[in-house]
N, C-alpha and C. Protein backbone atom coordinates (compact mmCIF):
# COMPACT_ATOMS: atom_id res chain seq x y z
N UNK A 1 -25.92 18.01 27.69
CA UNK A 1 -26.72 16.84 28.05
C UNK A 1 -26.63 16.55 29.55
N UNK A 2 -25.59 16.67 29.96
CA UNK A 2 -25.30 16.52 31.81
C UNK A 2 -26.16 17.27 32.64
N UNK A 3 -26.78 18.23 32.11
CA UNK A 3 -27.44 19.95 32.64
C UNK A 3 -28.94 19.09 32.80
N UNK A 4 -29.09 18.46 31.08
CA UNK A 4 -30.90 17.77 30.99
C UNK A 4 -30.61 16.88 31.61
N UNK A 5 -30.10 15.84 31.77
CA UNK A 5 -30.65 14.59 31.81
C UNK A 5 -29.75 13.67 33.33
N UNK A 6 -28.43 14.67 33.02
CA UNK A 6 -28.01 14.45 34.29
C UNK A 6 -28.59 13.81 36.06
N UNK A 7 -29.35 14.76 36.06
CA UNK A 7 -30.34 14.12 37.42
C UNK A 7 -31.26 13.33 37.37
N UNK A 8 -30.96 12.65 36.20
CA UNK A 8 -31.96 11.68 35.42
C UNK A 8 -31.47 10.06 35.50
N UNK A 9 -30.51 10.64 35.18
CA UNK A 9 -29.83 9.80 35.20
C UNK A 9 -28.17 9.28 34.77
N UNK A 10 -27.70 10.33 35.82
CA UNK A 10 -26.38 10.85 35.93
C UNK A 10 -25.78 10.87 34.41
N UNK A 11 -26.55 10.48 33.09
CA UNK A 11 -25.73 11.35 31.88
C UNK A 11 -24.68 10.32 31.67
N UNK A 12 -24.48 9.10 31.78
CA UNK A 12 -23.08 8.39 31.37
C UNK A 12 -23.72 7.55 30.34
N UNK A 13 -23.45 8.21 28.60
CA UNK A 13 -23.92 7.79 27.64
C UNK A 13 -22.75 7.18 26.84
N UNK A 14 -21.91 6.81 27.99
CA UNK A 14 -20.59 6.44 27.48
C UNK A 14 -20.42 4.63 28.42
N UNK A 15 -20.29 3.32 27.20
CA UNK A 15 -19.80 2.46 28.55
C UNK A 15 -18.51 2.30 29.12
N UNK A 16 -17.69 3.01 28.64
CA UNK A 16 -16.51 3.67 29.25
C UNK A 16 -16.87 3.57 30.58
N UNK A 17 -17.41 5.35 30.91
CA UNK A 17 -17.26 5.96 31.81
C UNK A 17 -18.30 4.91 32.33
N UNK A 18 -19.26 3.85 32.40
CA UNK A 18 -19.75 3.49 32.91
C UNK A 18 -19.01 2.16 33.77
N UNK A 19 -18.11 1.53 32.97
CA UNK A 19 -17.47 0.74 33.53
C UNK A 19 -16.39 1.31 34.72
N UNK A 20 -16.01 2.44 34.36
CA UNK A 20 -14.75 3.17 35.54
C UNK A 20 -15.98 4.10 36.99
N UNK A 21 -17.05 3.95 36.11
CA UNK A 21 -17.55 4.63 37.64
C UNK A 21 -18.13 3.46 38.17
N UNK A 22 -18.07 1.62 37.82
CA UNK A 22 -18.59 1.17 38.95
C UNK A 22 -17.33 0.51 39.40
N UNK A 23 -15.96 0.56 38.61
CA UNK A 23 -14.90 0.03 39.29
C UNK A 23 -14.38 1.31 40.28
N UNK A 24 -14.97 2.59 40.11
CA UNK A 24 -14.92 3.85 41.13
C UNK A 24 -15.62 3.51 42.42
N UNK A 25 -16.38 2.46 42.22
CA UNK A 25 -17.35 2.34 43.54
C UNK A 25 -18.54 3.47 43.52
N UNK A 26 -19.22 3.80 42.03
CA UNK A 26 -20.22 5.39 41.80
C UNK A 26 -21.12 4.84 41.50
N UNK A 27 -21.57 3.67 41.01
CA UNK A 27 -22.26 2.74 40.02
C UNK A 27 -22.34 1.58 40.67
N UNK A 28 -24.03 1.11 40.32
CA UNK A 28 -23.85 -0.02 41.12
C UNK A 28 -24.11 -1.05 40.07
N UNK A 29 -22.86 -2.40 39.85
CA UNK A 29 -22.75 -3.20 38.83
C UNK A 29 -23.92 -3.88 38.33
N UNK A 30 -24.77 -3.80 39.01
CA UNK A 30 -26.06 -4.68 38.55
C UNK A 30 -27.04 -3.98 37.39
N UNK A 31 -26.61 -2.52 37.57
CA UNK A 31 -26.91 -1.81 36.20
C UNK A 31 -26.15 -1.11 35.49
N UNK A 32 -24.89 -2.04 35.12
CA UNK A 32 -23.70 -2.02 34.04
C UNK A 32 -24.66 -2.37 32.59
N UNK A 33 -24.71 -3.44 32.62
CA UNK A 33 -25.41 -3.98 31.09
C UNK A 33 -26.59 -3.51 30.70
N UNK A 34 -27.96 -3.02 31.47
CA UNK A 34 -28.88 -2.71 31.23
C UNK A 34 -28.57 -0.84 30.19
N UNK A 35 -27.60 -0.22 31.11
CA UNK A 35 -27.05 1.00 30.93
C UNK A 35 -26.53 0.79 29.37
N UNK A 36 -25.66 -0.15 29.46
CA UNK A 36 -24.65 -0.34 28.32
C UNK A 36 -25.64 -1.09 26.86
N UNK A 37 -26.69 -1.49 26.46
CA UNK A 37 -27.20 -1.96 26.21
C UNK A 37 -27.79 -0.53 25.42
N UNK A 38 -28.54 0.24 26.17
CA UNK A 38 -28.94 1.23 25.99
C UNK A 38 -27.81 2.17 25.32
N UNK A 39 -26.81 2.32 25.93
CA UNK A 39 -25.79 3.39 25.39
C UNK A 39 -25.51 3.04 23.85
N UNK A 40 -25.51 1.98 23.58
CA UNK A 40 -25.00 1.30 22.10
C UNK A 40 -26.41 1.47 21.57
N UNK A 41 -27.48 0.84 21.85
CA UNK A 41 -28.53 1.32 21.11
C UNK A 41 -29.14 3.02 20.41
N UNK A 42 -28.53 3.58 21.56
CA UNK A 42 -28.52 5.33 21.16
C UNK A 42 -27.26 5.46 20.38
N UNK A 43 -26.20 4.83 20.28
CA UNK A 43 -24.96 5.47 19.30
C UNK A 43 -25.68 5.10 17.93
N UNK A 44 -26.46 3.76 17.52
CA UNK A 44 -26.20 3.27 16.58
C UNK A 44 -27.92 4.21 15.92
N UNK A 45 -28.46 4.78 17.08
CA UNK A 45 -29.91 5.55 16.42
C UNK A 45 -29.35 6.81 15.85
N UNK A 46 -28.02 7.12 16.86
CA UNK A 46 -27.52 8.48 16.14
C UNK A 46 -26.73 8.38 15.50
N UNK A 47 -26.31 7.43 15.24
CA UNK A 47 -25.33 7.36 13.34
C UNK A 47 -26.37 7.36 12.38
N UNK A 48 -27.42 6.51 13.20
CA UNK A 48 -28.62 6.46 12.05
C UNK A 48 -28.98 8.31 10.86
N UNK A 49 -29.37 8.62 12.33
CA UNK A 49 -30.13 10.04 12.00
C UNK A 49 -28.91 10.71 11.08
N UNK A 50 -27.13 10.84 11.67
CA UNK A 50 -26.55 11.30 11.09
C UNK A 50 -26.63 10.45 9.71
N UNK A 51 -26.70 9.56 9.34
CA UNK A 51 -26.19 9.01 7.79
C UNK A 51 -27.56 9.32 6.91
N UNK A 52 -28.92 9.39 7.82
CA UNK A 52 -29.96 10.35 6.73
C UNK A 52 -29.95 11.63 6.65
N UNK A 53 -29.05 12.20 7.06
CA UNK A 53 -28.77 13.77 7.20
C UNK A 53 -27.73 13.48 5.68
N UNK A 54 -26.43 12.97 6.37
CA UNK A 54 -25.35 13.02 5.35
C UNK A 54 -25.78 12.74 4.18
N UNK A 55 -26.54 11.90 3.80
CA UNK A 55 -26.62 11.04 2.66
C UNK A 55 -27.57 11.84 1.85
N UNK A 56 -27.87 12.89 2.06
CA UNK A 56 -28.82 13.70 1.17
C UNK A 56 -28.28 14.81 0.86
N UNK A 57 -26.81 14.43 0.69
CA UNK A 57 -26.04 15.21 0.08
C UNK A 57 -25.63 13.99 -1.10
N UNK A 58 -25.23 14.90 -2.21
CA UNK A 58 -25.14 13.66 -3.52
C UNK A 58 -23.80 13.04 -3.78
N UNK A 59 -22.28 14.02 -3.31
CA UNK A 59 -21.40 13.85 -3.44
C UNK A 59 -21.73 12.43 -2.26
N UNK A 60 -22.22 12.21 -1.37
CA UNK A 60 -21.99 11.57 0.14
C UNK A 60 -21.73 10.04 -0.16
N UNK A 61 -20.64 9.34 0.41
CA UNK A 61 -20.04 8.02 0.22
C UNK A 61 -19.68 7.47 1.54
N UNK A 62 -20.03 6.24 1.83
CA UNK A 62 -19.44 5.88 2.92
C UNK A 62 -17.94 4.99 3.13
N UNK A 63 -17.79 5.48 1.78
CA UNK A 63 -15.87 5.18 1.78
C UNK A 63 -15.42 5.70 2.10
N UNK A 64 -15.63 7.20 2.44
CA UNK A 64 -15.13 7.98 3.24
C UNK A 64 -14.62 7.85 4.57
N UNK A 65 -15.11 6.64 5.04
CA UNK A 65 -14.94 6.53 6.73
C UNK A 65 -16.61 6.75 7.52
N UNK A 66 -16.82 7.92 7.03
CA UNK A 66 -18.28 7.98 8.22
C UNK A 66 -17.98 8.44 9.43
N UNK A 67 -16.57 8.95 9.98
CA UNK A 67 -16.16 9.62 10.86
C UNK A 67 -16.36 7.71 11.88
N UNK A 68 -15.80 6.78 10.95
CA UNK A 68 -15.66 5.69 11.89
C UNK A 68 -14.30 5.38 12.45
N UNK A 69 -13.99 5.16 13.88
CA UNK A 69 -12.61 5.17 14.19
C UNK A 69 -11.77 3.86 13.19
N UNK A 70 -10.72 4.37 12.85
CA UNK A 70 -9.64 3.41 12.90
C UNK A 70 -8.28 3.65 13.08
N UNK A 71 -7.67 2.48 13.05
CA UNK A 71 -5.77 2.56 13.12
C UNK A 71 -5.36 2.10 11.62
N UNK A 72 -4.00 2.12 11.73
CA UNK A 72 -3.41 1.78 10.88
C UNK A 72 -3.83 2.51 9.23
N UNK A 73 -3.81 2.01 8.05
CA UNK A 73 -4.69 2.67 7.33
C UNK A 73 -5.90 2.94 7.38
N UNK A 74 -6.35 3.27 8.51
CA UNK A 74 -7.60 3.90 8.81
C UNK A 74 -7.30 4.78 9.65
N UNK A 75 -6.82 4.94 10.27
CA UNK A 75 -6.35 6.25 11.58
C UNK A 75 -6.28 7.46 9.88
N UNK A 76 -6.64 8.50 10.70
CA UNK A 76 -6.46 9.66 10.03
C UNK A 76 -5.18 10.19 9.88
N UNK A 77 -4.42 10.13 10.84
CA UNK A 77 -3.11 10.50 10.91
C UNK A 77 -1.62 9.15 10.07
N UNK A 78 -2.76 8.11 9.76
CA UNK A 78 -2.03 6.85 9.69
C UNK A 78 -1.24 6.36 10.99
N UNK A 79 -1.79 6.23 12.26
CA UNK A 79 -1.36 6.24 13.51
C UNK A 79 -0.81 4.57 13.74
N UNK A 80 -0.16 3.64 13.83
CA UNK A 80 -0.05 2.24 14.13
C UNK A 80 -1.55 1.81 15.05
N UNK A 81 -1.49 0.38 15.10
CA UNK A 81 -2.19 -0.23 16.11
C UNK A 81 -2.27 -0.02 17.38
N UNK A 82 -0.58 0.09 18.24
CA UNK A 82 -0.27 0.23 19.29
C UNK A 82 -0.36 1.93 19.67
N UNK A 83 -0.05 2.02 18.58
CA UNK A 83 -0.17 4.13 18.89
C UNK A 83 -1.85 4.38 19.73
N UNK A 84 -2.58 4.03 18.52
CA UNK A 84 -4.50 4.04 18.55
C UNK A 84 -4.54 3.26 20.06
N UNK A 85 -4.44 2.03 20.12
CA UNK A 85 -4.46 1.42 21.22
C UNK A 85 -3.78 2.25 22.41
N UNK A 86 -3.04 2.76 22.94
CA UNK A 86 -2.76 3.24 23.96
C UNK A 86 -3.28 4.68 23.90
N UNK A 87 -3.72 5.30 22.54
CA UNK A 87 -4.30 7.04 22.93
C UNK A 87 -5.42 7.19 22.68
N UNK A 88 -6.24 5.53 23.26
CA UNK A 88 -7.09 5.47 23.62
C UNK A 88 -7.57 4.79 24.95
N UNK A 89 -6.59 4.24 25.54
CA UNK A 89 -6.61 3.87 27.08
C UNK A 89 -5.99 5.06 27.61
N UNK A 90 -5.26 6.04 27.12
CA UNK A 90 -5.01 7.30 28.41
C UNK A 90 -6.08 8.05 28.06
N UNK A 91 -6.68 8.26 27.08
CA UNK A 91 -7.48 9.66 26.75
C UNK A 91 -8.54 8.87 27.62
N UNK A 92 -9.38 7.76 27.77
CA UNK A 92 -10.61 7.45 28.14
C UNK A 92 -10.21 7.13 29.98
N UNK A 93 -8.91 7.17 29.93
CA UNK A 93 -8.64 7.24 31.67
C UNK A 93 -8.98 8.70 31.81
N UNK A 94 -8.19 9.67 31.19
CA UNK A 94 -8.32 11.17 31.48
C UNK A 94 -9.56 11.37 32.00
N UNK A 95 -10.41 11.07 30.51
CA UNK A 95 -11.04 11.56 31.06
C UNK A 95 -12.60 11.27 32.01
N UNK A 96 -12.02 9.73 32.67
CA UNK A 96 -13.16 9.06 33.47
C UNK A 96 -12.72 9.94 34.92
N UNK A 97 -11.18 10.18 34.78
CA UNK A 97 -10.80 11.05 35.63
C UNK A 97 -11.13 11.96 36.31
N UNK A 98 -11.29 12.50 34.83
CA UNK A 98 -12.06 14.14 35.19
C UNK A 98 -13.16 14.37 35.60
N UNK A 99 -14.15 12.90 34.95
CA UNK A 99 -15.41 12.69 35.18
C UNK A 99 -15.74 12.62 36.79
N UNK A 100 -14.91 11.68 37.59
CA UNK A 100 -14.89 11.14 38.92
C UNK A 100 -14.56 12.46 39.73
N UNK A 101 -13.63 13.13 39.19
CA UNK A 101 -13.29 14.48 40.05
C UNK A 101 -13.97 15.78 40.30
N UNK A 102 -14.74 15.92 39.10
CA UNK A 102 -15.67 16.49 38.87
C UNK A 102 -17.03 16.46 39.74
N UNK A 103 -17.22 15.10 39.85
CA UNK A 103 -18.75 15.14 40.64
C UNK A 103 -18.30 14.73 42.01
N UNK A 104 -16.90 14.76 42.50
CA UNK A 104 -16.58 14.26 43.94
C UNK A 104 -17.62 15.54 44.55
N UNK A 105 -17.95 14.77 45.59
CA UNK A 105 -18.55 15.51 46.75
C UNK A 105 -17.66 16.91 47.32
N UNK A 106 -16.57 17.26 47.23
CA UNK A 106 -15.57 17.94 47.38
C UNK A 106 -15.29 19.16 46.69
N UNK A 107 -15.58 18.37 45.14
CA UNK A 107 -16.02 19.46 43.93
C UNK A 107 -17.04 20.68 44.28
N UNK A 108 -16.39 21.40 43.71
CA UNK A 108 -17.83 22.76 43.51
C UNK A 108 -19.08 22.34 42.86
N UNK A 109 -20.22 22.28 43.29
CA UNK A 109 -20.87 21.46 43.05
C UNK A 109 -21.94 22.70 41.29
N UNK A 110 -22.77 21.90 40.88
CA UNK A 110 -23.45 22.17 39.30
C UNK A 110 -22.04 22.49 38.70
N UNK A 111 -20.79 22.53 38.75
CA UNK A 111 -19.75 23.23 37.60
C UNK A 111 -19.22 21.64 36.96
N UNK A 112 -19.82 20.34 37.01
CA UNK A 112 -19.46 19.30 36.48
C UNK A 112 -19.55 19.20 35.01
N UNK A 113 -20.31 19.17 34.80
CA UNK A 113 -20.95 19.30 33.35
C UNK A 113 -19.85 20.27 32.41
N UNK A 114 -19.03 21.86 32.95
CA UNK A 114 -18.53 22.55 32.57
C UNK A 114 -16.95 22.27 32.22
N UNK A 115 -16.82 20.97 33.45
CA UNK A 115 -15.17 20.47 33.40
C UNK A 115 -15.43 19.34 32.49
N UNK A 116 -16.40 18.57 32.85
CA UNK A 116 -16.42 17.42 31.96
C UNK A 116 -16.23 17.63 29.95
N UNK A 117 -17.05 18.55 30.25
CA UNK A 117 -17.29 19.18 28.84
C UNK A 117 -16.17 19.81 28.33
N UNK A 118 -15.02 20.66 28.96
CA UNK A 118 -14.45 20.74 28.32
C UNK A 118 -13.18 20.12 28.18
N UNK A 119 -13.44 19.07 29.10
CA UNK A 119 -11.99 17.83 29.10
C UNK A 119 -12.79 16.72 27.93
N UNK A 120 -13.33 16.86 27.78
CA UNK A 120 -14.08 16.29 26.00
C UNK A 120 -13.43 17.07 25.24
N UNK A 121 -13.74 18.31 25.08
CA UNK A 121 -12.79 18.88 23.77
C UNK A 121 -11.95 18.78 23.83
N UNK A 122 -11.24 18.92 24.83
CA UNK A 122 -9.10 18.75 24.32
C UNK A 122 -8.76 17.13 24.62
N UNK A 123 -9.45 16.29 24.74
CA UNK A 123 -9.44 14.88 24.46
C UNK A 123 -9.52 14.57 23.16
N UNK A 124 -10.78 14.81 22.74
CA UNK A 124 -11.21 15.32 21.20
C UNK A 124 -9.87 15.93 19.93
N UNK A 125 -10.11 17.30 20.95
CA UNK A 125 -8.73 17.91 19.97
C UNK A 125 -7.33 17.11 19.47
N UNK A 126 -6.78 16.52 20.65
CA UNK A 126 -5.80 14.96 20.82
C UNK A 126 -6.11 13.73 19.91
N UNK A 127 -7.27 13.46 20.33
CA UNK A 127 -7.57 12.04 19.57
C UNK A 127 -7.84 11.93 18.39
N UNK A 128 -8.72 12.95 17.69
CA UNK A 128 -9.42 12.85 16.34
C UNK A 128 -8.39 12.64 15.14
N UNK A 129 -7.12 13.40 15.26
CA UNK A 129 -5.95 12.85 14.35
C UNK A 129 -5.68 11.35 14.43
N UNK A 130 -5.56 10.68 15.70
CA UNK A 130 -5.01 9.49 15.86
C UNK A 130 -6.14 8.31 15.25
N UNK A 131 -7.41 8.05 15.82
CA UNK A 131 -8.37 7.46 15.70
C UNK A 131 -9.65 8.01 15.50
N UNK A 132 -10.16 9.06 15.42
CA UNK A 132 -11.03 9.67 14.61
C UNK A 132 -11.88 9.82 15.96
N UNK A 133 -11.15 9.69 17.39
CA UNK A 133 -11.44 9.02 18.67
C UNK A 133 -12.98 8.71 19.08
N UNK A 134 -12.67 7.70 19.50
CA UNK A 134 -13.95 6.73 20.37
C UNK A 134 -13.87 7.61 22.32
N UNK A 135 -13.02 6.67 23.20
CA UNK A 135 -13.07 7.15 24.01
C UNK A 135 -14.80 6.29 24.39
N UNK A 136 -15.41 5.91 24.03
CA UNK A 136 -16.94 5.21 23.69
C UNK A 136 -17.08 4.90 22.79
N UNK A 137 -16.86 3.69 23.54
CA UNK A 137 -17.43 1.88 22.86
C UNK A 137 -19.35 2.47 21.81
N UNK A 138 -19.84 3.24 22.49
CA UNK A 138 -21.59 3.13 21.63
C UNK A 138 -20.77 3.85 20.51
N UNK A 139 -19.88 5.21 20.59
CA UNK A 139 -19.75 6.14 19.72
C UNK A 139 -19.54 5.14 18.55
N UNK A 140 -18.03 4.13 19.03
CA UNK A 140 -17.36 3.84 17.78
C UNK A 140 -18.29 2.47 16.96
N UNK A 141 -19.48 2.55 17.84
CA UNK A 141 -20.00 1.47 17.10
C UNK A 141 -20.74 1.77 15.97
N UNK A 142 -22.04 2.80 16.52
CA UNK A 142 -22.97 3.51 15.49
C UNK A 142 -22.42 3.62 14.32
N UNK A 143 -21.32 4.39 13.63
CA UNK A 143 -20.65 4.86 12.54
C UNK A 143 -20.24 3.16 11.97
N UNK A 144 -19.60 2.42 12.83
CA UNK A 144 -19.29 0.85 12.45
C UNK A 144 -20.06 0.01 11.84
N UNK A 145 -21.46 0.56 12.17
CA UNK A 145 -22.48 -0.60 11.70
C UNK A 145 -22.91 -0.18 10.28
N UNK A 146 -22.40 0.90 10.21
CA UNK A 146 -23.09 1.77 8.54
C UNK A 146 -22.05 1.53 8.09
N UNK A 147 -20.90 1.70 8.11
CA UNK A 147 -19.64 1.79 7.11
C UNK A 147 -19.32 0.23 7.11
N UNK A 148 -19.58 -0.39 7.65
CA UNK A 148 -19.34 -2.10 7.78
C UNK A 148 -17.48 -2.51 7.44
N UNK A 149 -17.44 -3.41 7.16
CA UNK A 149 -15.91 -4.15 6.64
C UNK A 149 -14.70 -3.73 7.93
N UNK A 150 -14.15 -2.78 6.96
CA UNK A 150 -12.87 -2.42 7.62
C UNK A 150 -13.05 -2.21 9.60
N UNK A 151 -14.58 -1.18 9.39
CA UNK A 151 -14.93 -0.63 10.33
C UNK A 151 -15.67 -1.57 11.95
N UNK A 152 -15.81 -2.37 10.97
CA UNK A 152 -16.84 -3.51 12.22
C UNK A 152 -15.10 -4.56 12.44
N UNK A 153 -14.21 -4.87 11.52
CA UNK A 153 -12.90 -5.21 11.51
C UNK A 153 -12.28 -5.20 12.72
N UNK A 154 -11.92 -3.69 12.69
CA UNK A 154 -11.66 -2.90 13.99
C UNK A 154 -12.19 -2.09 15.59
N UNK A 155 -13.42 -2.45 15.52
CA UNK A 155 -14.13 -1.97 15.86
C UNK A 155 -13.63 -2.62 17.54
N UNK A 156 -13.06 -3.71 17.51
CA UNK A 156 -12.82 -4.52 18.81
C UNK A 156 -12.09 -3.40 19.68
N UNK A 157 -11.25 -2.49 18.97
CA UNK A 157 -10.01 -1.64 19.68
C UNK A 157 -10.89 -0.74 20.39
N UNK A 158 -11.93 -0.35 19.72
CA UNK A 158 -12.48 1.21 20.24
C UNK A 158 -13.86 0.31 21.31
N UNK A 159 -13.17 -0.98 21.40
CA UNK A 159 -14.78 -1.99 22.96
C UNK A 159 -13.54 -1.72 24.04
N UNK A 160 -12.18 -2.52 23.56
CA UNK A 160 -11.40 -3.27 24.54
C UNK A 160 -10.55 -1.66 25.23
N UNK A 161 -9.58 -1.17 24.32
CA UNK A 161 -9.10 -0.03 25.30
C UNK A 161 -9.90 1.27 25.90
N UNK A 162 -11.43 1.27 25.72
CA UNK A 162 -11.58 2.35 26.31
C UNK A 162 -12.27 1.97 27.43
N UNK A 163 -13.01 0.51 27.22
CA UNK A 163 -13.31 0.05 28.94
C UNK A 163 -11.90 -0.37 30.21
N UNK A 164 -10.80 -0.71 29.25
CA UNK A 164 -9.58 -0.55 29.69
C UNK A 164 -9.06 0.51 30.63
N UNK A 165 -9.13 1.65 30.19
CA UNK A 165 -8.45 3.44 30.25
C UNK A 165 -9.88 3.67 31.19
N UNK A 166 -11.50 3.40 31.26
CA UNK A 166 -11.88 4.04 31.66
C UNK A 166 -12.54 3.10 33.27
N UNK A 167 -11.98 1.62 32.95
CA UNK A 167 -12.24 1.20 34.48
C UNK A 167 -10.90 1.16 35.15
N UNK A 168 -9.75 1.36 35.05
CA UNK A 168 -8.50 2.12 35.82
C UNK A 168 -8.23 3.55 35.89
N UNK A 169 -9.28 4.38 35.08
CA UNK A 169 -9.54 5.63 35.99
C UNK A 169 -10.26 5.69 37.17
N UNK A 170 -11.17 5.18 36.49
CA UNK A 170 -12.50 4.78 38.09
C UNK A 170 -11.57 4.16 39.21
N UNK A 171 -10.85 3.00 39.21
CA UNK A 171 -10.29 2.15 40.09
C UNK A 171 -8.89 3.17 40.46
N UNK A 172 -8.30 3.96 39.67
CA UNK A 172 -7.39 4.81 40.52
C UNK A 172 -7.92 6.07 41.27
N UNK A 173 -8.27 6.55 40.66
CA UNK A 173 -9.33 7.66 41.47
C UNK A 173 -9.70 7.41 42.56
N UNK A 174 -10.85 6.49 43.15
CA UNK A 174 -11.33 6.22 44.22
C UNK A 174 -10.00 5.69 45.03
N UNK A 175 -8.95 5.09 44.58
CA UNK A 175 -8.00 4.15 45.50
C UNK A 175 -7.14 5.13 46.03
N UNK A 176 -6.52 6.31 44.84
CA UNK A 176 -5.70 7.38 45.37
C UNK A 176 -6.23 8.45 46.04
N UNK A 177 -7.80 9.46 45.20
CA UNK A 177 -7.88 10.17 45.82
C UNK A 177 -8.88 10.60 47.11
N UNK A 178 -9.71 9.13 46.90
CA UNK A 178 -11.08 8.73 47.89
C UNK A 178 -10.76 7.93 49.59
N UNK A 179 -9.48 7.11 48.95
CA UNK A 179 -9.24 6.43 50.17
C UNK A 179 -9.12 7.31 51.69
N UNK A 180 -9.23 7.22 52.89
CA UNK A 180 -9.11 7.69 53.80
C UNK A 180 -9.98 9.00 53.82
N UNK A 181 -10.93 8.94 53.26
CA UNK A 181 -11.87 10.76 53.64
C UNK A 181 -13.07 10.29 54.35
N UNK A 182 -13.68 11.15 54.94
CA UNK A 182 -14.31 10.87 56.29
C UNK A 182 -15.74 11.07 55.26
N UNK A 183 -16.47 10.20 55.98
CA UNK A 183 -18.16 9.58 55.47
C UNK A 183 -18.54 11.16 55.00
N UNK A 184 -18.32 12.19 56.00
CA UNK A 184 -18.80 13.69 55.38
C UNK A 184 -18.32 14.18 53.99
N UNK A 185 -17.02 13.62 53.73
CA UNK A 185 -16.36 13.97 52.18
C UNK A 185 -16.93 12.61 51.31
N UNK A 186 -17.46 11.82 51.20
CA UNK A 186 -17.61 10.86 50.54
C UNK A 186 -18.27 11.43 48.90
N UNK A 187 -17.83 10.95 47.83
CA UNK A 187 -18.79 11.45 46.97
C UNK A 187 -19.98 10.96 46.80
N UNK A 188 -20.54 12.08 46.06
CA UNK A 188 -21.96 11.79 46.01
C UNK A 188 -22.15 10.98 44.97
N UNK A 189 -23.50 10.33 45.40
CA UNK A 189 -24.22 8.93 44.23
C UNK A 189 -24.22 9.58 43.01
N UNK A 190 -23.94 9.35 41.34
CA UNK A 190 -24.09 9.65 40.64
C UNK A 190 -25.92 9.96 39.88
N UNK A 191 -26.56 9.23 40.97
CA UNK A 191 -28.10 9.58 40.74
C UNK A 191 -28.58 10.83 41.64
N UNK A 192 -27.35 11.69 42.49
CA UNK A 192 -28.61 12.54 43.29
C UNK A 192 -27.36 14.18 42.89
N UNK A 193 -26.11 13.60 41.49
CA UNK A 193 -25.41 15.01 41.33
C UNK A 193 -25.32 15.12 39.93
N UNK A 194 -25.61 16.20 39.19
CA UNK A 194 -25.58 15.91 37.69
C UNK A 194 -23.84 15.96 37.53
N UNK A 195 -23.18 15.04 36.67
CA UNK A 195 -22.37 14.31 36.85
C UNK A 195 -21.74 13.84 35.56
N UNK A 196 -22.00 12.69 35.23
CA UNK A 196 -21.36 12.25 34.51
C UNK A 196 -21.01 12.41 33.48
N UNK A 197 -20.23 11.50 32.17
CA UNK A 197 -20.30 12.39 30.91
C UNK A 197 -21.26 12.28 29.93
N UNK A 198 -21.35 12.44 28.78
CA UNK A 198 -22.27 12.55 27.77
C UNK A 198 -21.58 12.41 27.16
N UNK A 199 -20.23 11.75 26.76
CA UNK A 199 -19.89 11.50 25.72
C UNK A 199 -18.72 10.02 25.65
């Protein structure tokens, strides 16, 4: 998705990564909510599409979860509150991290999409035992709004720690590794480098 739509519009279908790239100084806050608005409206069209896919299978139940995050007796792993809660503020720092480092001006430039993408899978690989991982607030919503109860319950963990983890990536990044580089190293606008994440 970073490859299509990227120069489109730098690809941050996450409000995660949207909140850490305007506390990065990448994003300009005045189109935080318009972005974010949109990002949740596309999670909850693509749980849609997925639950008329799933559901035309006969065994298909949405007691199952729905691949909706949770903790506690809902974590897959049976993970605590505080477990889910924090391995989901480092995984969504990681990887706003990777995101920010990736499209620095400094970076090798078109190979973003390739790091981003695969610091998604071993985020992924990490998280999916613990919380079935969010990492994105739209992700964990879509699946939330179909499975309802438990899932809309919890649903606060997978808003609050990943805008958490992913606006103190943005805000460390730029502070540690941006501070002091000369206007020629500056990174580039997230509207003129395909960039951000897609997930």
């Amino acid at each position: 998705m970073a490859y299509a739509i990227g120069h489109i519009s730098g690809c941050h279908l996450n409000p995660a990564v949207s909140f850490g790239l305007v506390s990065g100084k990448r994003f300009p806050i005045g189109e935080l909510l318009p972005y974010v608005i949109a990002q949740v409206i596309g999670g909850i069209a693509v749980a849609g599409v997925l639950y008329v896919i799933a559901s035309g299978k006969a065994a298909f139940d949405l007691s199952g979860g729905f691949a909706a995050n949770g903790y506690a007796a809902h974590s897959p792993g049976g993970y605590s509150l505080l477990s889910c809660f924090v391995a989901e503020i480092v995984l969504t720092f990681l990887f706003v991290v990777i995101n920010m480092g990736a499209t620095d001006r400094r970076a090798p430039a078109g190979f973003a999409p390739i790091a981003i993408g695969l610091g998604l899978t071993l985020i992924h690989l990490i998280g999916i035992p613990v919380t079935n991982l969010s990492v994105n607030p739209a992700r964990g919503t879509g699946p939330a709004v179909f499975v309802g109860g438990w899932a809309i319950a919890q649903l606060w963990l997978f808003w609050v720690a990943p805008i958490i983890g992913g606006t103190l990536g943005g805000a460390l990044y730029a502070r540690i590794f941006e501070s002091g580089i000369t206007m020629s190293q500056t990174p580039v606008s997230i509207s003129t480098k395909t960039a951000a994440a897609s997930d």
